[in-house]
N, C-alpha and C. Protein backbone atom coordinates (compact mmCIF):
# COMPACT_ATOMS: atom_id res chain seq x y z
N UNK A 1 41.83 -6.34 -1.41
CA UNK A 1 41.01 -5.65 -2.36
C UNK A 1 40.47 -4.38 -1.72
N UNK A 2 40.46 -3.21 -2.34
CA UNK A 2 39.92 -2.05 -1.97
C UNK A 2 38.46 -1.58 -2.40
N UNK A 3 37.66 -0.48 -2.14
CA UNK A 3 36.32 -0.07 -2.75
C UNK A 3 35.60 -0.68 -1.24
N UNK A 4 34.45 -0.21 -1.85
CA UNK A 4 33.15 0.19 -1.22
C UNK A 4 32.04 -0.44 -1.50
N UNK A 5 31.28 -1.02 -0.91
CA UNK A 5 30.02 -1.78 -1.20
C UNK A 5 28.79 -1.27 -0.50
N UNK A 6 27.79 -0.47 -0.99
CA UNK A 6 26.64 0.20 -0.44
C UNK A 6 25.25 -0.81 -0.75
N UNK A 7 24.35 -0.16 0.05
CA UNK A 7 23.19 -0.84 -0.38
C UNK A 7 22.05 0.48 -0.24
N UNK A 8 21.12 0.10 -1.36
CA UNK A 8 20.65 0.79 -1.70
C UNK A 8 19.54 1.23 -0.15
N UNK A 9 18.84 2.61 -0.59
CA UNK A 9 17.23 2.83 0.12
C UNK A 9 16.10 1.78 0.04
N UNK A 10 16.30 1.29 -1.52
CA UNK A 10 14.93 0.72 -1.88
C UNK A 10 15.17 -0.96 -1.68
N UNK A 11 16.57 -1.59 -1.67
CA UNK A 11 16.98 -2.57 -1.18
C UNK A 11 16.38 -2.69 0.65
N UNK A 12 16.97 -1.88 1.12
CA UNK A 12 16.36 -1.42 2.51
C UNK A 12 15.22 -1.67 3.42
N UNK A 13 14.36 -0.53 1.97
CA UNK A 13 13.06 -0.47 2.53
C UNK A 13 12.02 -2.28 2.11
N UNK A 14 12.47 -2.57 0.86
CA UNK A 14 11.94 -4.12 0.52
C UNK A 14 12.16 -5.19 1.50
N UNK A 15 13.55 -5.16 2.59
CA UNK A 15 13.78 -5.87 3.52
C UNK A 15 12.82 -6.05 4.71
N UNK A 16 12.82 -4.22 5.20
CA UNK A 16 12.01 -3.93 5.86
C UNK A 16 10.87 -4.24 6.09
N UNK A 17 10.16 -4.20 4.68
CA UNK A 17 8.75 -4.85 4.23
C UNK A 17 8.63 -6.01 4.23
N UNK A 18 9.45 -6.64 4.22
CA UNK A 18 9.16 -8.50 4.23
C UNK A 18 9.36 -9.10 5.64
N UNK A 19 10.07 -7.90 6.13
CA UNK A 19 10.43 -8.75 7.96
C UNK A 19 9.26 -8.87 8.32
N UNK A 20 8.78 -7.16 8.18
CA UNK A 20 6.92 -6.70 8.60
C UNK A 20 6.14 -7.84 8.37
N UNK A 21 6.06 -8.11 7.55
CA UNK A 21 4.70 -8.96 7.03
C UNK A 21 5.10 -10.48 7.53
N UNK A 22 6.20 -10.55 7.91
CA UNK A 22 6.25 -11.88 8.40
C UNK A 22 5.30 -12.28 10.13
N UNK A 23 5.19 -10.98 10.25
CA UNK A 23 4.42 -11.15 12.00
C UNK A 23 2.84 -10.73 11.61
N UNK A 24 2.42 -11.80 12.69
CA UNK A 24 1.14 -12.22 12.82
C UNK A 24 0.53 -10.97 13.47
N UNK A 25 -1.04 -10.71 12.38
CA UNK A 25 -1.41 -8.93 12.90
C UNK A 25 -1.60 -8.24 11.63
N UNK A 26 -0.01 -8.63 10.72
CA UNK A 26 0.22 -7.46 9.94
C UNK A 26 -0.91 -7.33 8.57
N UNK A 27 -1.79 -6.94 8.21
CA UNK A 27 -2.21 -7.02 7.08
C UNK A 27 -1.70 -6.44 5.71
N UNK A 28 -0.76 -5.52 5.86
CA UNK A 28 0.30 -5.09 5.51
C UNK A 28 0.73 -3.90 5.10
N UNK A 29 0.98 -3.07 3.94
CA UNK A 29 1.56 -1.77 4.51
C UNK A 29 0.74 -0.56 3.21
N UNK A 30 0.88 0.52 4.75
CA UNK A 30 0.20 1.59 3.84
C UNK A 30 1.07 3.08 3.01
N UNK A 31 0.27 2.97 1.89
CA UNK A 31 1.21 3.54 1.09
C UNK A 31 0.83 5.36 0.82
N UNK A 32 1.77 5.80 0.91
CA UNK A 32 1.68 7.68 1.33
C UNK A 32 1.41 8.14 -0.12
N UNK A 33 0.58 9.04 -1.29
CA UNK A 33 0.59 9.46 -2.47
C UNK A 33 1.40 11.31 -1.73
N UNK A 34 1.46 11.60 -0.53
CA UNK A 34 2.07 12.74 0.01
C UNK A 34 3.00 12.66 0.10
N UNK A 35 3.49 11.79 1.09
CA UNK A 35 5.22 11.39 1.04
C UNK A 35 5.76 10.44 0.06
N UNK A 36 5.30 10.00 -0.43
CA UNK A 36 5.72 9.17 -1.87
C UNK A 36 6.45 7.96 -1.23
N UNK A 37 5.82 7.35 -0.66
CA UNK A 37 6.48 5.98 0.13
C UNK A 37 5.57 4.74 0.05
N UNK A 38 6.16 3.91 -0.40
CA UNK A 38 5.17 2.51 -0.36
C UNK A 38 5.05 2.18 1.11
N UNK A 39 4.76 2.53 1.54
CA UNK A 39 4.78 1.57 3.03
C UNK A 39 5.67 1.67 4.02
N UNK A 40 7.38 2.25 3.50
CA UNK A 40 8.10 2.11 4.36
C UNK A 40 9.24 3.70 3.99
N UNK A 41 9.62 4.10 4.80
CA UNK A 41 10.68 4.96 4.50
C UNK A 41 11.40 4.98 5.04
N UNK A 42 12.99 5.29 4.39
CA UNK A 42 14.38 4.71 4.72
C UNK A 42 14.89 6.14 4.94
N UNK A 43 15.74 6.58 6.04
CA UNK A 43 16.21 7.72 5.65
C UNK A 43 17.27 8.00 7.04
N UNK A 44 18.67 8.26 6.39
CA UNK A 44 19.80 8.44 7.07
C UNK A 44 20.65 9.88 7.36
N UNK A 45 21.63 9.79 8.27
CA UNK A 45 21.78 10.95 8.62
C UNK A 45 23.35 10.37 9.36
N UNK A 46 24.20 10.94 9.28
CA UNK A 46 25.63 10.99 9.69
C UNK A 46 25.73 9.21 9.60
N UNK A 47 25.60 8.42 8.46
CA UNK A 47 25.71 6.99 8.68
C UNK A 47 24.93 6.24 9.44
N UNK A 48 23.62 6.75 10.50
CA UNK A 48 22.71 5.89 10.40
C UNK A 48 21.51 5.81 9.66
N UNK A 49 21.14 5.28 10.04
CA UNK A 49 19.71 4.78 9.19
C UNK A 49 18.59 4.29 10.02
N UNK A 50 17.29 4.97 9.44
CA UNK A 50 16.27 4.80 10.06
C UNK A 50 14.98 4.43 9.39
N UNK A 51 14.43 3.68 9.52
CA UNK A 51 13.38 2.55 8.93
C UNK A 51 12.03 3.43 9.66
N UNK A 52 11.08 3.96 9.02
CA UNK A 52 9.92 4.06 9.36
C UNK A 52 8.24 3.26 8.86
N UNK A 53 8.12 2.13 9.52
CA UNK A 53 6.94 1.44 8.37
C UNK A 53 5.36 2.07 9.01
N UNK A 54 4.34 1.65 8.10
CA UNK A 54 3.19 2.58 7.61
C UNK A 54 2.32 0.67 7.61
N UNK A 55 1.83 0.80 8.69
CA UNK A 55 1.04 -0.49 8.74
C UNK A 55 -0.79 -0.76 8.82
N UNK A 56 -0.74 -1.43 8.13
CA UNK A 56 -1.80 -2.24 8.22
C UNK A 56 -2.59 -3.53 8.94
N UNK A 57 -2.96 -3.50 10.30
CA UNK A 57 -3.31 -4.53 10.55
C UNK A 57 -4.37 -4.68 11.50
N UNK A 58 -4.50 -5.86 11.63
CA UNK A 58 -5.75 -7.02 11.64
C UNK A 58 -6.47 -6.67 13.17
N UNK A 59 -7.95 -6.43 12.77
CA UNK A 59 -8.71 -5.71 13.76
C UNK A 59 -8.85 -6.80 15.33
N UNK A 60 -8.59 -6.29 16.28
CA UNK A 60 -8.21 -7.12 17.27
C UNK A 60 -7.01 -7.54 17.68
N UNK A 61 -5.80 -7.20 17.10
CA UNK A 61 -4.48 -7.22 17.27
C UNK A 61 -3.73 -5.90 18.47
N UNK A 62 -2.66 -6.70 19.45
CA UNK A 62 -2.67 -5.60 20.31
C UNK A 62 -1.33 -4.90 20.09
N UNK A 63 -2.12 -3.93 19.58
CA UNK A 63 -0.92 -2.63 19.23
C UNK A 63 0.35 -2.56 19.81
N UNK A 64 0.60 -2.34 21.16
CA UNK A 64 1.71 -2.13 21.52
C UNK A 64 2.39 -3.78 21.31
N UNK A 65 2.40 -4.98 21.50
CA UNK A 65 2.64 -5.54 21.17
C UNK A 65 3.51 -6.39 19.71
N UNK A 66 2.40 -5.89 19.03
CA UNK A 66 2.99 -6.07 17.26
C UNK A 66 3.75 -4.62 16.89
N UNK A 67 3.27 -3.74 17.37
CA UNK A 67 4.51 -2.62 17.50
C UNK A 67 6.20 -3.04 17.85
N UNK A 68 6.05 -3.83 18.89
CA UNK A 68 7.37 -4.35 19.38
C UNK A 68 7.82 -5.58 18.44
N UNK A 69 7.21 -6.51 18.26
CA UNK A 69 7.19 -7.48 17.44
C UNK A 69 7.98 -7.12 16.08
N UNK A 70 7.54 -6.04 14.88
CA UNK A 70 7.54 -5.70 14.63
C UNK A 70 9.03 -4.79 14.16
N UNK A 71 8.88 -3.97 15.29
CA UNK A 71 10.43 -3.16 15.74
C UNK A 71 12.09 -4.07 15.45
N UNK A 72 11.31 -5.57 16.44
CA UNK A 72 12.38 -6.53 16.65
C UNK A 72 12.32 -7.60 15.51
N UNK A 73 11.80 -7.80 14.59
CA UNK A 73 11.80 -8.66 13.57
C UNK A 73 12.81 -8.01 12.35
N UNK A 74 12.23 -6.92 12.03
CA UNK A 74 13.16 -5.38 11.26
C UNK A 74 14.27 -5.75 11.43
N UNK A 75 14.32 -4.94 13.17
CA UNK A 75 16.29 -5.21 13.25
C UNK A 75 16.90 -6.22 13.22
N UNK A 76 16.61 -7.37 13.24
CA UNK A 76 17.08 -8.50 13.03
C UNK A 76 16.92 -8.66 11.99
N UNK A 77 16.08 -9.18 10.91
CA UNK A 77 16.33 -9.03 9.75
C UNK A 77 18.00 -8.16 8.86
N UNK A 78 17.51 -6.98 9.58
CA UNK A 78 18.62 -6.10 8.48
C UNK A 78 19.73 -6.31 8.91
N UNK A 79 19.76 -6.81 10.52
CA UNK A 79 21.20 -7.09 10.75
C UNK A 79 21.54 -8.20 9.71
N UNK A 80 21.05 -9.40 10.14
CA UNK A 80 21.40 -10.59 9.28
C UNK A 80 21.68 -10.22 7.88
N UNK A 81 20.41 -9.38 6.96
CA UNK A 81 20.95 -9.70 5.78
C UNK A 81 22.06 -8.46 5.35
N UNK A 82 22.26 -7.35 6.34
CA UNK A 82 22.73 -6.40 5.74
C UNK A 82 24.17 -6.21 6.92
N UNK A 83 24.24 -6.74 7.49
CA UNK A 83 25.26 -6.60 8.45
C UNK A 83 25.57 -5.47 9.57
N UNK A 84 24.24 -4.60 9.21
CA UNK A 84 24.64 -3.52 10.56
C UNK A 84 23.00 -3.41 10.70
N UNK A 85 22.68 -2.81 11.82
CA UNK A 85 21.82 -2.76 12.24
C UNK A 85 20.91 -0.88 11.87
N UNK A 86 19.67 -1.08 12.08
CA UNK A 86 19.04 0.48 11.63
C UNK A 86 19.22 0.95 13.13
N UNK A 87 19.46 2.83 13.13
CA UNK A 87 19.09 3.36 14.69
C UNK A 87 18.16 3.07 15.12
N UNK A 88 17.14 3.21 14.58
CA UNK A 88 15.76 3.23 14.58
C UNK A 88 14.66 2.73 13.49
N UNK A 89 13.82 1.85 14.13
CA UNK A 89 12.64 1.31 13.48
C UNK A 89 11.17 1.71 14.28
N UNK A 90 10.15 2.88 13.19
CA UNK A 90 9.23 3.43 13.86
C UNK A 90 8.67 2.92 13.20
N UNK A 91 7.36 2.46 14.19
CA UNK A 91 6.03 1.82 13.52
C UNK A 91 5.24 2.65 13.65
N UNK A 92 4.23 2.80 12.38
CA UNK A 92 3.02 3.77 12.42
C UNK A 92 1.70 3.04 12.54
N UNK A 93 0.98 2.73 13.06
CA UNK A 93 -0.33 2.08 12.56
C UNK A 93 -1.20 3.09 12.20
N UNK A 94 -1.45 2.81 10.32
CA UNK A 94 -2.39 3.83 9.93
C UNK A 94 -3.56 3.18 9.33
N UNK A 95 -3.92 1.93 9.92
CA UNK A 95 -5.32 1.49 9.19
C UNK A 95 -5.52 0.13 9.99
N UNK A 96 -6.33 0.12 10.51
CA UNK A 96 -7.04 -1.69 11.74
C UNK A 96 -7.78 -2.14 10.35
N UNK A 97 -7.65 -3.22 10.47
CA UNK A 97 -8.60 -4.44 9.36
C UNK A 97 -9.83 -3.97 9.52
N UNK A 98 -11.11 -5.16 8.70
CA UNK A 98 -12.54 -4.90 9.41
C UNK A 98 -12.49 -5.65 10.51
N UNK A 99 -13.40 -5.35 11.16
CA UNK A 99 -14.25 -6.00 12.17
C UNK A 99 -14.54 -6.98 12.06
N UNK A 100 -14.61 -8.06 12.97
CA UNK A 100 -15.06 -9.73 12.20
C UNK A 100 -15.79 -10.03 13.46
């Protein structure tokens, strides 16, 4: 059989978002009214693809840590459900929980 099977940006970025929130930290994702992105943005260039998420999380959580966490939950994820992996997965932290 011949043809082509793509997957979408917004398929992508929903993956992306559910790996995220699966790690402990995440309170979850922040959304751009500038860049017009829920939380996550997908965006490719000569066939790769690059995942940037916009996070939310939990005050007392150690950054570089759930940064990595994070990074490595993504790419695994998209490998599994999508069969190739992103170049790159950048984490932003743009908001710590309250204080408790």
């Amino acid at each position: 059989m011949e043809g082509q099977a793509s997957i979408s940006t917004e398929v992508l970025a929903r993956y992306a978002a559910d790996a995220a929130r699966e790690i402990d930290g995440v309170r979850g994702l922040v959304a751009s009214q500038l860049y017009r992105h829920r939380g996550v943005r997908v965006s490719g260039e000569d066939g790769a693809v690059s995942i940037e998420l916009h996070l939310d999380v939990d005050w007392g959580t150690r950054l570089p840590e759930l940064g990595r966490d994070v990074q490595l939950r993504v790419l695994d994820y998209l490998e599994r459900m999508t069969g190739s992996r992103p170049a790159a997965v950048n984490v932003v932290i743009d908001s710590v929980g309250p204080f408790q």
